[in-house]
Protein backbone atom coordinates (compact mmCIF):
# COMPACT_ATOMS: atom_id res chain seq x y z
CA UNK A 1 -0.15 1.59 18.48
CA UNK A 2 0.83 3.57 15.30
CA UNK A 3 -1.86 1.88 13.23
CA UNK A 4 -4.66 2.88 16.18
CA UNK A 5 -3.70 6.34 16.21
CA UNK A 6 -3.57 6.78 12.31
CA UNK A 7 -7.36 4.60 12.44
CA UNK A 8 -8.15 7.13 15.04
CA UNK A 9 -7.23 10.27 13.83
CA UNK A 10 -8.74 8.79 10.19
CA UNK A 11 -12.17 8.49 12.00
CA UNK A 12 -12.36 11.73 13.62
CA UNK A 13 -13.23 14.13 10.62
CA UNK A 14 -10.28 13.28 8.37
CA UNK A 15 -11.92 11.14 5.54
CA UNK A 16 -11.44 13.48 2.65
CA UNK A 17 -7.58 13.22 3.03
CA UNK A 18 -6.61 10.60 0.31
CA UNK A 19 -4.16 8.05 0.69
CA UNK A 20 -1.99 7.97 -2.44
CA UNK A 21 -1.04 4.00 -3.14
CA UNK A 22 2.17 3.09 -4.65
CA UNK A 23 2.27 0.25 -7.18
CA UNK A 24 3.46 -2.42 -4.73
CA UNK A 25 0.23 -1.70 -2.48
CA UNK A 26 -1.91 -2.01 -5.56
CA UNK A 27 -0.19 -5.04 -6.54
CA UNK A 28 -1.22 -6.69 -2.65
CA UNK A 29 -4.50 -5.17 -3.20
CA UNK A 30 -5.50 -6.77 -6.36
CA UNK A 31 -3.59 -10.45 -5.22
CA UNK A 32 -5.96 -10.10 -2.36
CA UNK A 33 -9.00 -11.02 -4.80
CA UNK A 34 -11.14 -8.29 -4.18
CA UNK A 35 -10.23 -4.83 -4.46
CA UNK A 36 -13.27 -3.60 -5.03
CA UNK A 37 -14.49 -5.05 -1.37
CA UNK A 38 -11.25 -3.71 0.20
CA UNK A 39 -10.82 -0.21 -1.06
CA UNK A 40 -14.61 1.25 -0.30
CA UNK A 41 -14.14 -0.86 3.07
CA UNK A 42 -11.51 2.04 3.63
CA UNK A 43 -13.21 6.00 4.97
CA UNK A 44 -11.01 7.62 2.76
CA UNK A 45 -10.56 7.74 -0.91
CA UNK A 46 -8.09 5.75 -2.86
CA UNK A 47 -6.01 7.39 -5.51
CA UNK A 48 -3.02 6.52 -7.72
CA UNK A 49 -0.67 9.01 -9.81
CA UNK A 50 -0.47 8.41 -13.55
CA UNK A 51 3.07 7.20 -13.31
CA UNK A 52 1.84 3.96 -11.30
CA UNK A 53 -0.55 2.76 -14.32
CA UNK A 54 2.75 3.11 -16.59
CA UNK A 55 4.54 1.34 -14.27
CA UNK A 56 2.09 -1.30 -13.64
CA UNK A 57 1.58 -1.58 -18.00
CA UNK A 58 5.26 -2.52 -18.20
CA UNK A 59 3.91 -5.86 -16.64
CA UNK A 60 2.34 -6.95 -19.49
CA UNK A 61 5.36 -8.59 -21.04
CA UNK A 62 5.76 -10.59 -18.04
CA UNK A 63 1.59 -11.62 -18.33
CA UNK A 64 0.71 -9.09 -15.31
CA UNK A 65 -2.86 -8.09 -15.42
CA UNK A 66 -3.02 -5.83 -12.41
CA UNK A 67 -3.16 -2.96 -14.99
CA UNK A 68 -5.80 -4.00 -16.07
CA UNK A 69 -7.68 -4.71 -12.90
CA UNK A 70 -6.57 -0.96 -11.46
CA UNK A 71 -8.12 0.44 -14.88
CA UNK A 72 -11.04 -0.98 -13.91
CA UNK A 73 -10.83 -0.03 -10.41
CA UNK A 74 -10.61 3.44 -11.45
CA UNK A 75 -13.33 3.14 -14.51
CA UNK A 76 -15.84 1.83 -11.59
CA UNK A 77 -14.95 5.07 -9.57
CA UNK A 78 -13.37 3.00 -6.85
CA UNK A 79 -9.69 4.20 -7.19
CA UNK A 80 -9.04 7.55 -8.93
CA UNK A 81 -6.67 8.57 -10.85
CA UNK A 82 -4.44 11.70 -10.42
CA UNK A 83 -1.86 13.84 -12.17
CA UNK A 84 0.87 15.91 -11.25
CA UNK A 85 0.81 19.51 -11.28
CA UNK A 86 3.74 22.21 -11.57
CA UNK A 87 4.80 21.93 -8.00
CA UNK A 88 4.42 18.17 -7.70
CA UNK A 89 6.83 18.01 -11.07
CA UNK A 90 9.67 19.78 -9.39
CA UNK A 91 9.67 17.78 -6.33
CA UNK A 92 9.40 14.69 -8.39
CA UNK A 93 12.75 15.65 -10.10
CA UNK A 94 14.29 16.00 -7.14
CA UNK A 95 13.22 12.33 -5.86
CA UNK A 96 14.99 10.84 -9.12
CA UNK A 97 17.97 12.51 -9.66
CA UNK A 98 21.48 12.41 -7.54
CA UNK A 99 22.94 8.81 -6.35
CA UNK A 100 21.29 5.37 -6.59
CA UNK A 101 21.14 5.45 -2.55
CA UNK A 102 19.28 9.08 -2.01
CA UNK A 103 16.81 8.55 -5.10
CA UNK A 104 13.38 6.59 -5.89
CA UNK A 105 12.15 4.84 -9.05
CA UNK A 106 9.33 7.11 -11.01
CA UNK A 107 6.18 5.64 -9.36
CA UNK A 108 7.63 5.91 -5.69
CA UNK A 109 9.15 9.97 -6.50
CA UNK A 110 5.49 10.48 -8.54
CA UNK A 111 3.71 8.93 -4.99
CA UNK A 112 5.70 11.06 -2.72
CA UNK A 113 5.64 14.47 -4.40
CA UNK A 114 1.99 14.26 -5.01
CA UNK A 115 1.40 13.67 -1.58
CA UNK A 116 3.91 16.08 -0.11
CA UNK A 117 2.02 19.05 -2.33
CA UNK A 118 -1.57 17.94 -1.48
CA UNK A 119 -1.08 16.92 2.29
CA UNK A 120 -1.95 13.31 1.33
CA UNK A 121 -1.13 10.19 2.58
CA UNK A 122 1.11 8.25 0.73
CA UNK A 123 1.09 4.24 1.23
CA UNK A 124 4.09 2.67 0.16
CA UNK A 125 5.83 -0.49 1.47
CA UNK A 126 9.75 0.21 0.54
CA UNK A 127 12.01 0.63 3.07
CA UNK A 128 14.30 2.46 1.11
CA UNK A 129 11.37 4.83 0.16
CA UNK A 130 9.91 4.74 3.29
CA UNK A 131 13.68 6.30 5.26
CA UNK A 132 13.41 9.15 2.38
CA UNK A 133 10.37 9.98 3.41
CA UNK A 134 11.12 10.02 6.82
CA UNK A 135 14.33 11.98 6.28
CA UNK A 136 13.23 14.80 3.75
CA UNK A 137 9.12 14.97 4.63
CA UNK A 138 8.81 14.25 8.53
CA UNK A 139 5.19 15.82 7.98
CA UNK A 140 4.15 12.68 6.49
CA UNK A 141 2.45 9.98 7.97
CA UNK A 142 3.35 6.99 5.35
CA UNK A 143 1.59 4.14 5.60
CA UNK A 144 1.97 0.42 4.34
CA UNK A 145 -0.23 -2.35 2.54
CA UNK A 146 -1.28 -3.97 5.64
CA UNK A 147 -2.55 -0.63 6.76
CA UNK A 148 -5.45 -0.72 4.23
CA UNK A 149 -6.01 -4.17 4.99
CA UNK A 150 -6.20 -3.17 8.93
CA UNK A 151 -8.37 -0.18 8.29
CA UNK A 152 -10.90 -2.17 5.84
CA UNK A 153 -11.36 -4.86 8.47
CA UNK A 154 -12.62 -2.13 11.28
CA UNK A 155 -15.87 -2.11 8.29
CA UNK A 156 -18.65 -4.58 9.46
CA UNK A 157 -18.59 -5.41 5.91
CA UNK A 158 -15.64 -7.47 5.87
CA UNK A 159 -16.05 -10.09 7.52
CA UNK A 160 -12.79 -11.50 9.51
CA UNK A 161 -12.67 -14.75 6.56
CA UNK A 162 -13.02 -12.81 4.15
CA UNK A 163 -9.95 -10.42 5.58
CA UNK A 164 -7.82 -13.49 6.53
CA UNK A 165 -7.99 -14.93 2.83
CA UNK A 166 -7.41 -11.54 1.26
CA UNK A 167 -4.47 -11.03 3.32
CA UNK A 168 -2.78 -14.41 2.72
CA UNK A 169 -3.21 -13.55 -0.91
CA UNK A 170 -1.78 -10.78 -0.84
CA UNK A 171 1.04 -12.56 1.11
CA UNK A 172 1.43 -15.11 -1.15
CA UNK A 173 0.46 -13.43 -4.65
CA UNK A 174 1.88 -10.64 -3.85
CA UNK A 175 4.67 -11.48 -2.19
CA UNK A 176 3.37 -8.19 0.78
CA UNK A 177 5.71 -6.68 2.83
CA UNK A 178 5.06 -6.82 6.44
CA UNK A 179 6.56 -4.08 8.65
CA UNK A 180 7.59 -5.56 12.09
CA UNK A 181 5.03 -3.77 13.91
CA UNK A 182 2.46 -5.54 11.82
CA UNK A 183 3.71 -9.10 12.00
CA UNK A 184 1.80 -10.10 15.65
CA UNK A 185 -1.42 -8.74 13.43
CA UNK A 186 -0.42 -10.58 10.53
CA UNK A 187 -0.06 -13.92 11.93
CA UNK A 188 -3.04 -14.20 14.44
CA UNK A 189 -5.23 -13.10 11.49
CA UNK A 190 -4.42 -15.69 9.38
CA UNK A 191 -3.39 -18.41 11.65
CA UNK A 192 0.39 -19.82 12.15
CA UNK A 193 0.21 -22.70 9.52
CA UNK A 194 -0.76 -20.49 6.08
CA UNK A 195 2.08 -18.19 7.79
CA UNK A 196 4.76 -20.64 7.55
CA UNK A 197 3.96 -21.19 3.75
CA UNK A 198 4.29 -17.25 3.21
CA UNK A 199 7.80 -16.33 1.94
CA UNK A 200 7.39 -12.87 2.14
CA UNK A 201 7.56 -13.12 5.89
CA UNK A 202 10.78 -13.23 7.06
CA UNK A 203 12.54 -16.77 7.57
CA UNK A 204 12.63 -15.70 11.45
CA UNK A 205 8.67 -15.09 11.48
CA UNK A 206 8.49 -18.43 9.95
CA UNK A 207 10.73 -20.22 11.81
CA UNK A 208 8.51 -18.99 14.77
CA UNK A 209 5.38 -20.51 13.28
CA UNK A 210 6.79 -23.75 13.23
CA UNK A 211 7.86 -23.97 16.78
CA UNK A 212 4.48 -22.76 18.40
């Protein structure tokens, strides 16, 4: 019900309100296999802070290329890429700073304060970063990975294949979180036996699968 009412309110003159992804989300988005399908699939634009292509960089040692594939994402115009200002600095500073349990690594903090200066969206799959959102911004909507991938699938474009395979991917690849209101979605769009195989999804979810 959530996800109809954002897709609603989305469709009725809101467009130019970007939603702000966090590195996780652009981590499911590029083990989907096509990005560049998914994000202009999506009515509003798709924008990252600077602190997320750092973040993403530190991959490399590990053999990561999803740097690389959100440079180009952003060098082709389909995801842009944003800075913080003044305002945005000072709320970022108070993201990071106090106890482990209260705070949020650079690229979540950069994510939130961006969005709670510019009256953006942020998308962000953490639950810990989610509940601090909730708790200190209640004027935010946040939003998760399988949003996008809900939202790009209401485009004729994408067909419901295509969808299904970029969401196992991202399952799989990507190791997506899925939010319990999503996981009814989740599963009849890609079918109970490729959920089973999905270890992201909770042992319970799978468990399910199996039985039915």
């Amino acid at each position: 019900m959530e996800v109809m009412r954002m897709m609603h309110r989305l469709s009725s003159g809101d467009h130019h309100i970007p939603l702000v992804a966090d590195a996780s989300v652009i981590i499911n988005l590029v083990a989907s296999g096509m990005p560049e399908k998914i994000i202009p699939a999506l009515s509003n634009p798709v924008v990252v802070v600077e602190e997320i292509l750092v973040e993403l960089e530190r991959g490399r040692r590990t053999g990561c290329r999803d740097a690389d594939v959100l440079r180009g994402l952003i060098d082709g115009g389909v995801v842009s890429c944003v800075s913080l200002g003044e305002n945005e600095w000072e709320t970022f500073e108070e993201l990071i700073c106090g106890h482990a349990s209260t705070t949020l690594d650079d690229g979540e903090a950069a994510t939130l304060a961006y969005c709670v200066e510019r009256s953006s969206i942020p998308v962000i799959d953490e639950r810990k970063a989610n509940s601090i959102c909730r708790k200190r911004y209640s004027s935010l909507s946040p939003k998760a990975s399988v949003d996008l991938f809900r939202m790009a699938g209401s485009n004729e474009e994408i067909g419901n294949d295509a969808l299904s395979d970029a969401v196992y991917q991202a399952l799989k690849i990507g190791r997506m979180r899925v939010m319990d209101h999503h996981i009814d979605w989740v599963v009849d769009l890609i079918g109970r036996e490729r959920a089973v195989t999905c270890r992201s999804l909770s042992k319970k979810v799978r468990t399910m699968c199996r039985q039915t």
